[in-house]
PDB file of N, CA and C in Angstrom:
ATOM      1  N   UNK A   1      -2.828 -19.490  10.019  1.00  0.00           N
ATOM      2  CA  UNK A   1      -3.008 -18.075   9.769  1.00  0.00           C
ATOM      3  C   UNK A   1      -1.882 -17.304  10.463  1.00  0.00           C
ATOM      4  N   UNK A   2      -1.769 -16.545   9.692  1.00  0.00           N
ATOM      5  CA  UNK A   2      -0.554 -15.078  10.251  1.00  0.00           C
ATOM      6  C   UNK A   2      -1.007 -14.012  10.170  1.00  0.00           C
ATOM      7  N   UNK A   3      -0.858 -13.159  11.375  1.00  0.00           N
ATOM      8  CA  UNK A   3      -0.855 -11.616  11.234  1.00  0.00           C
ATOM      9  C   UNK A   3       0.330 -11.196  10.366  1.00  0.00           C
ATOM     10  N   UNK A   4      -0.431 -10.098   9.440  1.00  0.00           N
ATOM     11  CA  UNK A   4       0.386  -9.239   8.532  1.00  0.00           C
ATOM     12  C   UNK A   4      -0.369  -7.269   8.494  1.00  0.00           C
ATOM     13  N   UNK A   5       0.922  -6.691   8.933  1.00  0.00           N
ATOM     14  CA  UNK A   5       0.344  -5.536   8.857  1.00  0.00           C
ATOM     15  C   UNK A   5       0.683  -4.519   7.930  1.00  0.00           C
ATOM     16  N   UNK A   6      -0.293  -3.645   7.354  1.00  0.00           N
ATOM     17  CA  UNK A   6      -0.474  -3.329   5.508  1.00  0.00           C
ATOM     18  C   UNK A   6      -0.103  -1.337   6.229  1.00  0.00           C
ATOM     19  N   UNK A   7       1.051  -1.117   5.978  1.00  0.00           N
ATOM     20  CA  UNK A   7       1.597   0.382   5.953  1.00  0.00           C
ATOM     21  C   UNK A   7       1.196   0.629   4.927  1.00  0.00           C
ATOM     22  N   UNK A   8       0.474   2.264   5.026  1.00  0.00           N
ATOM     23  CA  UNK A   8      -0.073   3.093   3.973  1.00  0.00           C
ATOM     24  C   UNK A   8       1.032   4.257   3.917  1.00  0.00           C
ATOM     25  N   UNK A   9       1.752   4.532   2.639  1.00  0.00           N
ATOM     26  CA  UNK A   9       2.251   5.776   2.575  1.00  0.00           C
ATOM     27  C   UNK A   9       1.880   6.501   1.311  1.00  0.00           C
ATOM     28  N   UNK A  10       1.614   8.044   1.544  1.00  0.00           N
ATOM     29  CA  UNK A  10       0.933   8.965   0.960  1.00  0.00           C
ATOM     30  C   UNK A  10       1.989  10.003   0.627  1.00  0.00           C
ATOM     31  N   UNK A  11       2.743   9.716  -0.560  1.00  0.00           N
ATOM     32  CA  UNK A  11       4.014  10.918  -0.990  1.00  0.00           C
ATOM     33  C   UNK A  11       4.885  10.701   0.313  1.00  0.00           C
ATOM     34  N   UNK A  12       5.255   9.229   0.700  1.00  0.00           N
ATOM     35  CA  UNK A  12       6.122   8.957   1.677  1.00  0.00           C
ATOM     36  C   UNK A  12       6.083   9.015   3.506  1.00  0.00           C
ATOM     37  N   UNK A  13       4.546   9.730   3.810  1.00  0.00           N
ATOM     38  CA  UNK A  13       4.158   9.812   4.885  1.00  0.00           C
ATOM     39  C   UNK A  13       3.112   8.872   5.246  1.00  0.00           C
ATOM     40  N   UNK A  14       3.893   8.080   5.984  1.00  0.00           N
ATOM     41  CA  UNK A  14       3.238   6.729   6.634  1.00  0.00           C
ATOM     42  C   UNK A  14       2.299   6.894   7.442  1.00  0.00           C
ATOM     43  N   UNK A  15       1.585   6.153   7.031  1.00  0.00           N
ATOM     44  CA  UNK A  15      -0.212   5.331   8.215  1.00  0.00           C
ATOM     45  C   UNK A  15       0.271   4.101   8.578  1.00  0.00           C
ATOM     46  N   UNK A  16       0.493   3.796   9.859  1.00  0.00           N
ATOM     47  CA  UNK A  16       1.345   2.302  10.246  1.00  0.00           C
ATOM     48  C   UNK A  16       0.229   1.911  10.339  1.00  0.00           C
ATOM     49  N   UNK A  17      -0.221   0.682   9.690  1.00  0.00           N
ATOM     50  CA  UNK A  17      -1.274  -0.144  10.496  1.00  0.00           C
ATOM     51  C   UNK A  17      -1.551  -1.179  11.643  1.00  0.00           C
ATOM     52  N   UNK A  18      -1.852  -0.644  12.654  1.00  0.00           N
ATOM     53  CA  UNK A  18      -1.795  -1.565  13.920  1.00  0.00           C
ATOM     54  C   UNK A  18      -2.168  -2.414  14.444  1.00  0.00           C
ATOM     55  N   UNK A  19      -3.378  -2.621  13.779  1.00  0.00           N
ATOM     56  CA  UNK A  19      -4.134  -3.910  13.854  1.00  0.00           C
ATOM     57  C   UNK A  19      -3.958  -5.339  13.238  1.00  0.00           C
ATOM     58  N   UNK A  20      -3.254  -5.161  12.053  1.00  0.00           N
ATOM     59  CA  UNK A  20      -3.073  -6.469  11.694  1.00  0.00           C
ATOM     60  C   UNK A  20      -3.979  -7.009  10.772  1.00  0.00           C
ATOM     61  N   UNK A  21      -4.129  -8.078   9.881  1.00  0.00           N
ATOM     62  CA  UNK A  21      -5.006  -8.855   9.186  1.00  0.00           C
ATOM     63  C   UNK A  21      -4.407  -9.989   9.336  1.00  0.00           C
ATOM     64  N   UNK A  22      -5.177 -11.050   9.348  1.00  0.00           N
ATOM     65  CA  UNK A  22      -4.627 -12.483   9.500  1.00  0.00           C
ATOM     66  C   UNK A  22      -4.814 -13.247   8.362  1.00  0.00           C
ATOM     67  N   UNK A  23      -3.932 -13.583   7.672  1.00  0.00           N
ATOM     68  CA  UNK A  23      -4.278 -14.361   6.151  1.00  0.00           C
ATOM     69  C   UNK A  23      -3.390 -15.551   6.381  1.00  0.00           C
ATOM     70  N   UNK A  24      -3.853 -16.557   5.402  1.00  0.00           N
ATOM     71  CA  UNK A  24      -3.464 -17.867   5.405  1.00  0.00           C
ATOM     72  C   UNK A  24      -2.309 -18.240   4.674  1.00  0.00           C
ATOM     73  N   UNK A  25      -2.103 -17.565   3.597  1.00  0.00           N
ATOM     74  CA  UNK A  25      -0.634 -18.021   2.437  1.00  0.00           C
ATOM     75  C   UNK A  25       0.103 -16.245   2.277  1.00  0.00           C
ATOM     76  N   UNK A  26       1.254 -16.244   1.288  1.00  0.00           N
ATOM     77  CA  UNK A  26       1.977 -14.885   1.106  1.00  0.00           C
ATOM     78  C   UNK A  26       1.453 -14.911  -0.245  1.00  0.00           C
ATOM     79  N   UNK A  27       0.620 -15.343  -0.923  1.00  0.00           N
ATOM     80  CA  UNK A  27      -0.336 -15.645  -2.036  1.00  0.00           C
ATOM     81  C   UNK A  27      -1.389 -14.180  -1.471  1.00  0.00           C
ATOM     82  N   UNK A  28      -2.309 -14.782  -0.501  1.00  0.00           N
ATOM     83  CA  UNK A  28      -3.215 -14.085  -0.101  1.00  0.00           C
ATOM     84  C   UNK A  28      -2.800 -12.864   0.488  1.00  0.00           C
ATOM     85  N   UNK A  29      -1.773 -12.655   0.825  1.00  0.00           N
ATOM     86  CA  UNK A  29      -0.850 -11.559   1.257  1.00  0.00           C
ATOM     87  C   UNK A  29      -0.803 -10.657   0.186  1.00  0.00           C
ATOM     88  N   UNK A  30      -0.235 -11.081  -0.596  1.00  0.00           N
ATOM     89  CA  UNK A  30      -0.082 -10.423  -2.157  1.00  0.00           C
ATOM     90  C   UNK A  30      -1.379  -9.783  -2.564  1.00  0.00           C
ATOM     91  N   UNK A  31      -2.413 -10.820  -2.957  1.00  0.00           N
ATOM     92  CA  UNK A  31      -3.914 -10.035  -3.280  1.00  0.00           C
ATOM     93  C   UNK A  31      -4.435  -8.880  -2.509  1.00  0.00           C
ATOM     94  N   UNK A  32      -3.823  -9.279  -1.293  1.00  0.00           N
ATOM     95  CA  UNK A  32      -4.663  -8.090  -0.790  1.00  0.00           C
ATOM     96  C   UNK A  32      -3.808  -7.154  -0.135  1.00  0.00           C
ATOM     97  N   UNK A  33      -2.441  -6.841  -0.545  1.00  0.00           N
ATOM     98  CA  UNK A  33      -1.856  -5.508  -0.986  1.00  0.00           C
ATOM     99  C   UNK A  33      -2.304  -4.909  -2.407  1.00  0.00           C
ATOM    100  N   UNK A  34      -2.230  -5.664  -2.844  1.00  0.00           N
ATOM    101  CA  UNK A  34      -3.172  -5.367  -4.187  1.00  0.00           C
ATOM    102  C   UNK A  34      -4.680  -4.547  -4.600  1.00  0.00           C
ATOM    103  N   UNK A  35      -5.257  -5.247  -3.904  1.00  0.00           N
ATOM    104  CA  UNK A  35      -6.868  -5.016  -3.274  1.00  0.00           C
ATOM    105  C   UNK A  35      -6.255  -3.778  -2.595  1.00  0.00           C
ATOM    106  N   UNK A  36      -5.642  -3.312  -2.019  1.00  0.00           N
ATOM    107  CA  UNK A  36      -5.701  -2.501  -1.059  1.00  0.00           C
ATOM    108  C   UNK A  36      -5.188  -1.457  -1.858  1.00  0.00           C
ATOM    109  N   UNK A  37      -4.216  -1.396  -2.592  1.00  0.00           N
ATOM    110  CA  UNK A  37      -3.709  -0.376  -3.254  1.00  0.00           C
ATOM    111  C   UNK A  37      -4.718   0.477  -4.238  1.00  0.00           C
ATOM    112  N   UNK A  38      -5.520  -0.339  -4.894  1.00  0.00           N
ATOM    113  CA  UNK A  38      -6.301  -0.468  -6.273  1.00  0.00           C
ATOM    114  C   UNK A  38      -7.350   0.413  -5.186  1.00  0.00           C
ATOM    115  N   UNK A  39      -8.182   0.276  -4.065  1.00  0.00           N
ATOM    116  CA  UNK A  39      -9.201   0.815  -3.341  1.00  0.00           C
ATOM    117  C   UNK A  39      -8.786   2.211  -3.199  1.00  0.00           C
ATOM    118  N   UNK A  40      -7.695   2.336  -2.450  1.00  0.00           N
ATOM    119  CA  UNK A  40      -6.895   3.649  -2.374  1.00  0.00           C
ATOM    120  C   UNK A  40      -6.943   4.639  -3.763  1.00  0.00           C
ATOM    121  N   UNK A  41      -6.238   3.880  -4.813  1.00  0.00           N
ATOM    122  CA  UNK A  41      -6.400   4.797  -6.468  1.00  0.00           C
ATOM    123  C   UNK A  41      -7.460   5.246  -6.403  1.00  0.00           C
ATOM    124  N   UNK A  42      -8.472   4.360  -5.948  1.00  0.00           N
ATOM    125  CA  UNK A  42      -9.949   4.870  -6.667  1.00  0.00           C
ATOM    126  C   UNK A  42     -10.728   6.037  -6.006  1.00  0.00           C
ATOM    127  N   UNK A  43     -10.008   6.327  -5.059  1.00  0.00           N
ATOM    128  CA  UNK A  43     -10.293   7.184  -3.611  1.00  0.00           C
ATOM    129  C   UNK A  43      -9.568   8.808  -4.267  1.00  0.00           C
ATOM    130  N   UNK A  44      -8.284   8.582  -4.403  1.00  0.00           N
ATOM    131  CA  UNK A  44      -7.591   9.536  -4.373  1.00  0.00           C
ATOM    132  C   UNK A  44      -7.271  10.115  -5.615  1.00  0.00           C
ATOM    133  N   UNK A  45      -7.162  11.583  -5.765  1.00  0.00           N
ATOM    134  CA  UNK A  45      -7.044  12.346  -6.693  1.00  0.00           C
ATOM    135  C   UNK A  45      -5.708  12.573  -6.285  1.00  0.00           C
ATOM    136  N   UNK A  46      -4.675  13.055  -7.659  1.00  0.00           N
ATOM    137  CA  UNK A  46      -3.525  13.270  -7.517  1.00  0.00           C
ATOM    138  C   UNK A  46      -3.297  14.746  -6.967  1.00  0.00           C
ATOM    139  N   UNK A  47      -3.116  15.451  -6.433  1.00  0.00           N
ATOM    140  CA  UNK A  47      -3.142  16.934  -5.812  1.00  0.00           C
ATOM    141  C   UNK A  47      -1.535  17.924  -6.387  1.00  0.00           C
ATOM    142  N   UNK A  48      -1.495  18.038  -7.224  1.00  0.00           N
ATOM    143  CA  UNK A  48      -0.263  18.452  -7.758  1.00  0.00           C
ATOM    144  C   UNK A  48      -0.432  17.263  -9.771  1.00  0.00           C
ATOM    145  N   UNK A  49       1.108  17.280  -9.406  1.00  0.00           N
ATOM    146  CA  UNK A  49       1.469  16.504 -11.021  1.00  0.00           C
ATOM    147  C   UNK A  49       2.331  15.415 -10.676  1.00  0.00           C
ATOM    148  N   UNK A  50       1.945  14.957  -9.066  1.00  0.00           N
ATOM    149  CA  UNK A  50       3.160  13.930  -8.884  1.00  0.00           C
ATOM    150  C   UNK A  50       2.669  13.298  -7.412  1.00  0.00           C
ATOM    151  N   UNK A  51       1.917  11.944  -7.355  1.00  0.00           N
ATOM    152  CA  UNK A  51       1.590  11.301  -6.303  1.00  0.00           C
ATOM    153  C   UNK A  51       2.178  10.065  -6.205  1.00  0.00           C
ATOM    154  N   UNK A  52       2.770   9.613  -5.089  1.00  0.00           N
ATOM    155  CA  UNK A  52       2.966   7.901  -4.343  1.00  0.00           C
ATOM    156  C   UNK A  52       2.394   7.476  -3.645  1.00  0.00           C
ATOM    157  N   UNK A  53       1.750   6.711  -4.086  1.00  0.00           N
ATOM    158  CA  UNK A  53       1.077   5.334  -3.300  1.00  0.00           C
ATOM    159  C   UNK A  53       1.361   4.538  -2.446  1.00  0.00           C
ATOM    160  N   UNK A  54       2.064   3.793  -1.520  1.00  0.00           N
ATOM    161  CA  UNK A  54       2.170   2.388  -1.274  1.00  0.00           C
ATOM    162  C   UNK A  54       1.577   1.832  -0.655  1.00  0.00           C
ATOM    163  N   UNK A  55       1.733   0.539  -0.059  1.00  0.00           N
ATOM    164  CA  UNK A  55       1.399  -0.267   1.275  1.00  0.00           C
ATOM    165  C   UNK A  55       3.087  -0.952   1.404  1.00  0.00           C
ATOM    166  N   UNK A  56       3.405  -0.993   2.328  1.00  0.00           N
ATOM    167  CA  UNK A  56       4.472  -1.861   2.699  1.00  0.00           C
ATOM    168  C   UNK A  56       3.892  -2.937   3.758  1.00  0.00           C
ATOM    169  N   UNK A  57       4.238  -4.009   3.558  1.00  0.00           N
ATOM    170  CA  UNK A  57       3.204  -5.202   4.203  1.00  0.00           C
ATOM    171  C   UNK A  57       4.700  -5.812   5.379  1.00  0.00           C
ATOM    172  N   UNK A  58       4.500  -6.317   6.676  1.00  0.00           N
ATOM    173  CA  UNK A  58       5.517  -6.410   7.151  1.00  0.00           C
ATOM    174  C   UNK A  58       4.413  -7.373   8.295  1.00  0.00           C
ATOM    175  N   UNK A  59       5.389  -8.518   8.869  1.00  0.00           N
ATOM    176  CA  UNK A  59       4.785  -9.556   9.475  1.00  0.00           C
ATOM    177  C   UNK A  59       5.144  -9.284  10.976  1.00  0.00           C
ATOM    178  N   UNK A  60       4.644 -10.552  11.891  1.00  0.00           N
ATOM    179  CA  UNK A  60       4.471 -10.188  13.307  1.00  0.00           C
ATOM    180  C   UNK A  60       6.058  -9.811  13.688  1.00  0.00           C
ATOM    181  N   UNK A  61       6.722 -10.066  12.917  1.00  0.00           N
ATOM    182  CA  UNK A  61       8.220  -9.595  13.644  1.00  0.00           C
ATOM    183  C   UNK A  61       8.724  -8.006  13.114  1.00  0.00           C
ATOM    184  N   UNK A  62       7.806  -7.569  12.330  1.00  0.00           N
ATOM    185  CA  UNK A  62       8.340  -6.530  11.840  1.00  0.00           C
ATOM    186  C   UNK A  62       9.177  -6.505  10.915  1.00  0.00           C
ATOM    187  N   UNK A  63       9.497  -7.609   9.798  1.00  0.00           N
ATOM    188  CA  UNK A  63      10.042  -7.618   9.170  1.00  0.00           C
ATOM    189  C   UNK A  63       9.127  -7.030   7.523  1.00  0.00           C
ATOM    190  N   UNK A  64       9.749  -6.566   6.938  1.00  0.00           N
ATOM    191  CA  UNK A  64       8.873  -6.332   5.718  1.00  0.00           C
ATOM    192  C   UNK A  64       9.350  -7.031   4.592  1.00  0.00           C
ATOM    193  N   UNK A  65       8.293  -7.578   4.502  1.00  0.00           N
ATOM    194  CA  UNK A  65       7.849  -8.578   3.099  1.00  0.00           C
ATOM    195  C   UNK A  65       7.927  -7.920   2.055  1.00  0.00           C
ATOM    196  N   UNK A  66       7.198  -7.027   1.414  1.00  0.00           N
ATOM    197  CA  UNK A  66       6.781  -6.813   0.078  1.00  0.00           C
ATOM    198  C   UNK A  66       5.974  -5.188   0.321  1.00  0.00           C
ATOM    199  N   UNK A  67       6.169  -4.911  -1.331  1.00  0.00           N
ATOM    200  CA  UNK A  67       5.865  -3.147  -1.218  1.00  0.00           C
ATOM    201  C   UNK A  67       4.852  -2.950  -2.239  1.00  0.00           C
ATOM    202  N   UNK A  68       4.225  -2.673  -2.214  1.00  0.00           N
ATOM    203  CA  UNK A  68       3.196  -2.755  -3.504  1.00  0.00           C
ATOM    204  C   UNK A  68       3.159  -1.125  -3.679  1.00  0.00           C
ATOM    205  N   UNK A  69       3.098  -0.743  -4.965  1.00  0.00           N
ATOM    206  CA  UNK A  69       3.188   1.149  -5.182  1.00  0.00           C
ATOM    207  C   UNK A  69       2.624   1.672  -6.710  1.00  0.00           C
ATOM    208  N   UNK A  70       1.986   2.464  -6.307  1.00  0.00           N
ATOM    209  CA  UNK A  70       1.684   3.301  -7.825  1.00  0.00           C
ATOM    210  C   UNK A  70       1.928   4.579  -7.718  1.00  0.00           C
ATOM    211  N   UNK A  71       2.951   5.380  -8.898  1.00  0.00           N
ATOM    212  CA  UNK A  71       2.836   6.473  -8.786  1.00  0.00           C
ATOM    213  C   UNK A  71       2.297   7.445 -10.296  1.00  0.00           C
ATOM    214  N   UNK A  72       1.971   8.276  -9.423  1.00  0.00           N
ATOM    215  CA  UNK A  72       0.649   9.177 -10.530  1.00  0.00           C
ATOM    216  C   UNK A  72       1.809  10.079 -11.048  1.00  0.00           C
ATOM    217  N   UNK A  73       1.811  10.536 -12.114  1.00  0.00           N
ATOM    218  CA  UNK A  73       2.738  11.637 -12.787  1.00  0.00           C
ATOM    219  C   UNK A  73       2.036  12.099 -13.768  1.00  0.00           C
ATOM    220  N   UNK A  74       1.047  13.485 -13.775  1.00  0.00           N
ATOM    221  CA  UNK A  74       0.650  14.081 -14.809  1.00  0.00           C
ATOM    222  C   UNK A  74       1.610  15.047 -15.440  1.00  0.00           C
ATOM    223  N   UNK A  75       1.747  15.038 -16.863  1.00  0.00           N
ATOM    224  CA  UNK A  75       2.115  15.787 -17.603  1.00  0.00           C
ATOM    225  C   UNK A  75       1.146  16.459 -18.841  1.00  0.00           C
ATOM    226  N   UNK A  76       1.037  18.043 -18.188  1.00  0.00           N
ATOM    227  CA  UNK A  76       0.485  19.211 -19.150  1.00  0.00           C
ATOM    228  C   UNK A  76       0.888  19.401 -20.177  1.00  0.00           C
ATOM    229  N   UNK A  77       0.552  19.441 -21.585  1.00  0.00           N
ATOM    230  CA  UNK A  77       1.418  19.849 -22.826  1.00  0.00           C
ATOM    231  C   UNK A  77       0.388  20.666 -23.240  1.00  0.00           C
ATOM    232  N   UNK A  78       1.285  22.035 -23.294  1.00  0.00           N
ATOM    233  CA  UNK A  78       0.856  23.218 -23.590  1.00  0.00           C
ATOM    234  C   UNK A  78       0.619  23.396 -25.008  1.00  0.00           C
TER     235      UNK A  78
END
């Protein structure tokens, strides 16, 4: 097992996560940036016509692995 820690950014303003999760493969790493992103969507309303999502996932050295992101873009047609 490895600690991996899952950064939340909200229109680019980061939630560092400090605690860590300990997962077994970069498989399971993957799912659950995934899992994590998908929980977040379901939470959040877009507040304007233009939201970013991410997690940036980064291991005990601080290196970052992988970025997982959705961004919301509503368009009004008048």
């Amino acid at each position: 097992m490895a600690l991996y820690f899952f950064d939340f950014l909200d229109n680019g303003v980061a939630q560092p996560d400090e605690v860590g999760t300990d997962l077994s493969s970069f498989d399971a790493v993957k799912r659950e940036a995934i899992s994590a992103l998908v929980d977040v969507i379901k939470e959040v309303l877009p507040d304007g016509s233009h939201r970013e999502l991410s997690f940036k996932v980064r291991d005990e050295k601080g290196r970052q692995l992988l970025q997982v992101a959705m961004t919301f873009h509503i368009q009004i047609d008048s």
